[in-house]
Protein backbone atom coordinates (compact mmCIF):
# COMPACT_ATOMS: atom_id res chain seq x y z
CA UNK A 1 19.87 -25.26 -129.27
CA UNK A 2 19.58 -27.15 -125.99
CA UNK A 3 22.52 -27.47 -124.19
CA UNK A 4 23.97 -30.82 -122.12
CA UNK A 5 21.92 -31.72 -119.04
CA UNK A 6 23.10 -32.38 -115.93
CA UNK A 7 23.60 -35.57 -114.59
CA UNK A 8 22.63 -37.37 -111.51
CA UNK A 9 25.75 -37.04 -110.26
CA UNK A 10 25.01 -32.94 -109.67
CA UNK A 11 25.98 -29.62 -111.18
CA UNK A 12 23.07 -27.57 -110.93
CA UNK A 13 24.49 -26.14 -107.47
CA UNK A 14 26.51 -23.81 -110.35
CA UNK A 15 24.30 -23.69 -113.24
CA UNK A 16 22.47 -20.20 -113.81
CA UNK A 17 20.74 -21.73 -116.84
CA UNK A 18 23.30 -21.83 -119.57
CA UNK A 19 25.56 -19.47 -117.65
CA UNK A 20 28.35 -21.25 -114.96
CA UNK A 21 28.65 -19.19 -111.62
CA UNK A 22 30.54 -19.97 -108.66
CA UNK A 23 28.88 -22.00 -105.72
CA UNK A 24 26.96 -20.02 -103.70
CA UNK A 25 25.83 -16.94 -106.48
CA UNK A 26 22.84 -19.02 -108.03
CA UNK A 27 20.42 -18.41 -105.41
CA UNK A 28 20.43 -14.98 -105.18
CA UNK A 29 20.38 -14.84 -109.03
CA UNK A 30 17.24 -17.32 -108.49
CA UNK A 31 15.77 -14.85 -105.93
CA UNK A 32 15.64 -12.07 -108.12
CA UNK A 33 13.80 -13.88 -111.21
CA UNK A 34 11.03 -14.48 -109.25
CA UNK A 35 10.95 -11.28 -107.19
CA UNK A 36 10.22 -10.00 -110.45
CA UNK A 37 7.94 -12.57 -111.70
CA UNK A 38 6.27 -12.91 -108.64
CA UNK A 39 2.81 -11.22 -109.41
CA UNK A 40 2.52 -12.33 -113.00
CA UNK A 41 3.53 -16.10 -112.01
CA UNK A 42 0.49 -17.77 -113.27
CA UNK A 43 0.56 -15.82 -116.54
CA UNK A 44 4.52 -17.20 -116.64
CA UNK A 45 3.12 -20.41 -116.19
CA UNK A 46 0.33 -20.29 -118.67
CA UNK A 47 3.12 -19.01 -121.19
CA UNK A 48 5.79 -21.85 -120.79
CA UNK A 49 3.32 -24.17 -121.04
CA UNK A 50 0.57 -23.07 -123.24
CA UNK A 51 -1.81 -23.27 -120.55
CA UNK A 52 -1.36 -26.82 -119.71
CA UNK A 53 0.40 -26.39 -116.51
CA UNK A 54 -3.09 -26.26 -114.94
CA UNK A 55 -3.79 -29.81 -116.08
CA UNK A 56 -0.46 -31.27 -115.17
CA UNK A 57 -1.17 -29.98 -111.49
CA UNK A 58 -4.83 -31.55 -111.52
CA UNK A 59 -3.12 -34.86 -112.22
CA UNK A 60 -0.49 -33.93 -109.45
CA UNK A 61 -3.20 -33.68 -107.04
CA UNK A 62 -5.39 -36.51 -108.23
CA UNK A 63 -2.23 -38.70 -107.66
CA UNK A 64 -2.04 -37.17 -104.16
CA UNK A 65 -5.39 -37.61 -103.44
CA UNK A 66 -5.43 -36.00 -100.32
CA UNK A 67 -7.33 -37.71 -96.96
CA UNK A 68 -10.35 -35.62 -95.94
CA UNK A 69 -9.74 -35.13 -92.43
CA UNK A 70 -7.92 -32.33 -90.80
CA UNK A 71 -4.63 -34.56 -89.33
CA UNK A 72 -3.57 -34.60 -92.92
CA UNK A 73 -0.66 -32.18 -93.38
CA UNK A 74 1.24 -31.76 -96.23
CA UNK A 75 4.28 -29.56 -96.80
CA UNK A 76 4.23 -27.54 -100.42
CA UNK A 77 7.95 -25.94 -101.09
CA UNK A 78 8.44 -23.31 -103.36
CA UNK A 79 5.30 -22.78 -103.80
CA UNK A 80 4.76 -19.00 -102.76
CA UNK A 81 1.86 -18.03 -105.09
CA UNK A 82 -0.27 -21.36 -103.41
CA UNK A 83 -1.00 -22.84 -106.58
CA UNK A 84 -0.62 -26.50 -105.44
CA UNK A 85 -1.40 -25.66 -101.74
CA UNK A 86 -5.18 -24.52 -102.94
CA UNK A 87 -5.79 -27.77 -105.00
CA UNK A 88 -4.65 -29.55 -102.01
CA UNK A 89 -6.91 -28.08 -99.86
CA UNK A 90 -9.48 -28.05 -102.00
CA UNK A 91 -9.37 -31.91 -103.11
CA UNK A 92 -9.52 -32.37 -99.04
CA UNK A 93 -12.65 -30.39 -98.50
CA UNK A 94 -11.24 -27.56 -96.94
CA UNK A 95 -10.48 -30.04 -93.84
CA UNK A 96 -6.12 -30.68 -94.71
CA UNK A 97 -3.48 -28.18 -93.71
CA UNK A 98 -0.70 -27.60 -96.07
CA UNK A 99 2.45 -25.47 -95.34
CA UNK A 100 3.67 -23.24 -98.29
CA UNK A 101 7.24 -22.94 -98.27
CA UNK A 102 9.68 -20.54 -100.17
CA UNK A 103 12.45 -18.86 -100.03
CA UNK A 104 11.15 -15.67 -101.84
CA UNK A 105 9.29 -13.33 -99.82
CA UNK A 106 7.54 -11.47 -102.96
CA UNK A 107 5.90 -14.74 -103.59
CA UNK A 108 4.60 -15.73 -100.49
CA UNK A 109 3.10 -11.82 -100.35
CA UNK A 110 1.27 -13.08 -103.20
CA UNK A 111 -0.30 -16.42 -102.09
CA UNK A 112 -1.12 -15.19 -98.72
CA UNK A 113 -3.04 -12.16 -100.40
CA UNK A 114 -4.82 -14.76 -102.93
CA UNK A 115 -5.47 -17.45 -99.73
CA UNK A 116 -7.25 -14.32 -97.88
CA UNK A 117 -9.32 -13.58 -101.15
CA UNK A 118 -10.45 -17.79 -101.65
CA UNK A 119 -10.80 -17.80 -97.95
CA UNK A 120 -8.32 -20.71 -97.33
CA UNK A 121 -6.16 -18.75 -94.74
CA UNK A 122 -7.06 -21.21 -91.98
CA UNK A 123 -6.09 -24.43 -93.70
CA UNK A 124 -2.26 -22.57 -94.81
CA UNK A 125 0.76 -21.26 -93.38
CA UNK A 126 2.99 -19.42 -94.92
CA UNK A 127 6.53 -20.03 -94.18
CA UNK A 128 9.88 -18.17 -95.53
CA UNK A 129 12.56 -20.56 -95.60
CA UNK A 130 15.14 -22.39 -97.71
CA UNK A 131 13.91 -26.20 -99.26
CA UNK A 132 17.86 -27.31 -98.22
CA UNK A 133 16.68 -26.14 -94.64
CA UNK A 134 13.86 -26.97 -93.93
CA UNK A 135 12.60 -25.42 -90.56
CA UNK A 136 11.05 -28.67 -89.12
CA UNK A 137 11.25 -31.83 -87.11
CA UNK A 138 11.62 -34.81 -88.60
CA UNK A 139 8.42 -37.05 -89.31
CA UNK A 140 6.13 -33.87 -89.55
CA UNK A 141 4.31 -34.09 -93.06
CA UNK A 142 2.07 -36.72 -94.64
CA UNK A 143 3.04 -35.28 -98.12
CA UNK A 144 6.19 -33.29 -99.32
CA UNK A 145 4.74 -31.79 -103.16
CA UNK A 146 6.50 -29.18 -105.50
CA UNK A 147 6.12 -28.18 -108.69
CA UNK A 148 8.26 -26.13 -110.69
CA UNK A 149 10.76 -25.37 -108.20
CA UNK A 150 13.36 -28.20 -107.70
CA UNK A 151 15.36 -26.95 -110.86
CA UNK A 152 15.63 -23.60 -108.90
CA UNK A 153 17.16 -25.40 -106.05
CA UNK A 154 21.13 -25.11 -106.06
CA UNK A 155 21.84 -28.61 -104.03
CA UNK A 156 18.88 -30.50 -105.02
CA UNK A 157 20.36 -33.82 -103.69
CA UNK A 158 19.76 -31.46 -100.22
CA UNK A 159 16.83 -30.67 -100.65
CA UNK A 160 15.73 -34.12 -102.00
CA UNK A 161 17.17 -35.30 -98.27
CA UNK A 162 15.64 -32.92 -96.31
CA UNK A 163 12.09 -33.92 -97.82
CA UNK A 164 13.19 -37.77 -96.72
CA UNK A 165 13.86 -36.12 -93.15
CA UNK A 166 10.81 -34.45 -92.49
CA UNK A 167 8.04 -37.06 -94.41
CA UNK A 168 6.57 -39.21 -91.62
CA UNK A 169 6.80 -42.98 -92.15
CA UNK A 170 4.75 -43.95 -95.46
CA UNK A 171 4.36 -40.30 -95.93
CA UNK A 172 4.35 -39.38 -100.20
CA UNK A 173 6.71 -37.48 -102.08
CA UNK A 174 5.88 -35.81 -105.43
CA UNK A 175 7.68 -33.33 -107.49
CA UNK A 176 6.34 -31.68 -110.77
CA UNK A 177 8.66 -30.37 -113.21
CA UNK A 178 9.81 -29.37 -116.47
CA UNK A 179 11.34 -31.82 -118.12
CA UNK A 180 13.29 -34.13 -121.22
CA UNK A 181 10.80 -34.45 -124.21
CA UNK A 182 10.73 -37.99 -125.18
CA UNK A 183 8.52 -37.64 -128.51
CA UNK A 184 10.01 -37.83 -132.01
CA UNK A 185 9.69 -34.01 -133.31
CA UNK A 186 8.30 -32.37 -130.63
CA UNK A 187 11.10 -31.84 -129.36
CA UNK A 188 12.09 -29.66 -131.93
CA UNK A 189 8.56 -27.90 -131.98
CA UNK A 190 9.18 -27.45 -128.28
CA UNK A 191 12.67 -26.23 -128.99
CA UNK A 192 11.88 -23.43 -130.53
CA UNK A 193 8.83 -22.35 -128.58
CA UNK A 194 10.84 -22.13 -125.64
CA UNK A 195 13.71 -20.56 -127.28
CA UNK A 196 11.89 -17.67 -129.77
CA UNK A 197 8.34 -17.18 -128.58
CA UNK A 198 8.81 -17.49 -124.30
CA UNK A 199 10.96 -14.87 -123.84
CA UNK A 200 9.32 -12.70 -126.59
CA UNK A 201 6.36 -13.30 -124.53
CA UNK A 202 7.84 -12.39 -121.15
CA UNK A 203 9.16 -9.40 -122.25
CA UNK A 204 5.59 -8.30 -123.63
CA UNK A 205 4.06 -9.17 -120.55
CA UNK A 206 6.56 -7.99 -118.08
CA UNK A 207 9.10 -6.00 -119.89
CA UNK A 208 12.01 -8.17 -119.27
CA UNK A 209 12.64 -11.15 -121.12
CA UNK A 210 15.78 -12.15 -119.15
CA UNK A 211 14.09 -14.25 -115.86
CA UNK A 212 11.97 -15.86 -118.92
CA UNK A 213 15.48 -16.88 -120.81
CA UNK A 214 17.03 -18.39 -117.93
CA UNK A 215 13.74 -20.17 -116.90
CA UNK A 216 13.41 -21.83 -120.72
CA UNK A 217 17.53 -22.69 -120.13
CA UNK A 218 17.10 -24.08 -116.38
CA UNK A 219 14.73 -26.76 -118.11
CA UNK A 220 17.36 -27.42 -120.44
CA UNK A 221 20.05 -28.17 -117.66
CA UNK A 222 17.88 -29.91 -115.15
CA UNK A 223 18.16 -33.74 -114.93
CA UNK A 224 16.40 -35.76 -116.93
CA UNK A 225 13.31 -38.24 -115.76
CA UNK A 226 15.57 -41.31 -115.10
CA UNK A 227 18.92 -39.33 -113.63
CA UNK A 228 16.48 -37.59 -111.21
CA UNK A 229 14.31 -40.69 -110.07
CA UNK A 230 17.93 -42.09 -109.31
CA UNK A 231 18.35 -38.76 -107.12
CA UNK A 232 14.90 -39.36 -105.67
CA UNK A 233 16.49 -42.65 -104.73
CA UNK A 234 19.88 -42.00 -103.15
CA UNK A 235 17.85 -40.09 -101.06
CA UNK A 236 15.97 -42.72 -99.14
CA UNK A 237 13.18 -42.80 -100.92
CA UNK A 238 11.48 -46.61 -102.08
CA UNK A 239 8.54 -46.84 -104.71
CA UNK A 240 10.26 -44.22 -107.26
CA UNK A 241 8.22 -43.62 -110.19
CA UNK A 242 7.45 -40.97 -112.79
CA UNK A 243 4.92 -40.23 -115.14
CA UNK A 244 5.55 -38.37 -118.31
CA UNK A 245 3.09 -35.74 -119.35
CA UNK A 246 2.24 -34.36 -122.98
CA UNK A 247 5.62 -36.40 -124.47
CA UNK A 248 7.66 -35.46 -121.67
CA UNK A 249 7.54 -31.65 -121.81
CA UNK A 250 6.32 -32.55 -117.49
CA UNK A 251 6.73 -34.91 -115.52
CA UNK A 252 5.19 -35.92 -112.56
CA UNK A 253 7.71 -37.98 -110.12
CA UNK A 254 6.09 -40.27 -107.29
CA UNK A 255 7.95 -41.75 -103.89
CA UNK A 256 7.55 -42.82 -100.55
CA UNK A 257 9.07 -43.07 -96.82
CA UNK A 258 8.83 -46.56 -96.06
């Protein structure tokens, strides 16, 4: 069912999922998944992973483990809805800043609307912007984090630089994502989850199964946990690691600026 992944060497710049475009179409195909995801993302979430997508970010954070004083400032991209920005905040005791960065307007609508309701708005700012440009000097963050979003990114080995850029010296890079299952059989299980019951699902809770289809296939075509730590590397970055979560259906992957 799953088709060929792409290698370190790149690709997903023109990979729609299973679909080829030409370079340059895939974001705005990207844009309008999630413009009409945007205010059922967390039930999305809680679909493609059974609910465990909560627990993988937990773990995120606890390997973070944020400093509890307000010069810590970490930079969340593609993270519109402030899922990961919140936690962050939160496992600082209100006292960190994090910038949430996307490129999506509708989601950003969302997690400013949810940071005004949690009363977080003065620890967050909400920035529009692409993760291959990032709007920043160099040396500005203490932590670059994003979860779920690289595969979206057309030039990840861009975007994987641009986090380099603007890290500060010793600052921590982390990336969550969907990824190669590594565990005899459940790969198959997983298989046809993804394939037969997510979009079902999507299309129940949304009425359009087609963002959830090209999600499921994005998953399929991004790199898998060694090719991408060798991205993470070729970046800059020293101390690459990555931890698999529930057989590999996640993982978390850890570097620094040093």
């Amino acid at each position: 069912m799953a088709k060929s992944r792409i290698s370190a060497d790149g690709g997903m710049e023109t990979s729609y999922g299973f679909r080829d475009v030409t370079e340059g179409e895939k974001q705005g195909l990207v844009n309008d998944v999630f413009h009409k995801v945007a205010k059922r993302y967390d039930i999305m979430n809680d679909v493609m992973s059974a609910g465990l997508h909560r627990v993988w970010k937990n773990a995120m954070i606890a390997a973070l483990n944020p400093r509890k004083d307000a010069s810590f400032k970490a930079l969340d991209v593609a993270g519109g809805t402030g899922d990961i920005a919140f936690r962050i905040v939160e496992a600082s005791d209100r006292k960190a800043h994090c910038t949430v960065l996307d490129i999506n307007g509708s989601m950003l609508a969302v997690g400013e609307e949810r940071a005004v309701q949690r009363k977080l708005s003065d620890n967050l700012t909400f920035v529009e912007a692409n993760a291959e440009s990032l709007p920043f000097e160099a040396n500005s963050f203490d932590a670059y984090t994003i979860a779920f979003g690289i595969r979206n990114v057309p030039r990840i080995d861009v975007a994987l630089q641009e986090a380099f850029r603007v890290l500060k010296r010793g600052g921590r890079l982390l990336v969550l994502e969907f990824s190669e299952v590594e565990m005899p059989l459940l790969d198959r299980v997983y298989d046809q989850w993804s394939f037969n019951a997510i979009p079902r699902f999507g299309k129940a809770i949304t009425g359009d199964s087609e963002p959830y289809q090209y999600l499921v296939e994005s998953i399929r075509k991004f790199p898998n946990q060694g090719d991408f730590a060798k991205m993470i590397s070729e970046a800059g970055f020293s101390r690459v690691t990555y931890t698999n979560y529930s057989g590999g259906i996640a993982a978390l992957h850890s570097a620094w600026k040093l």
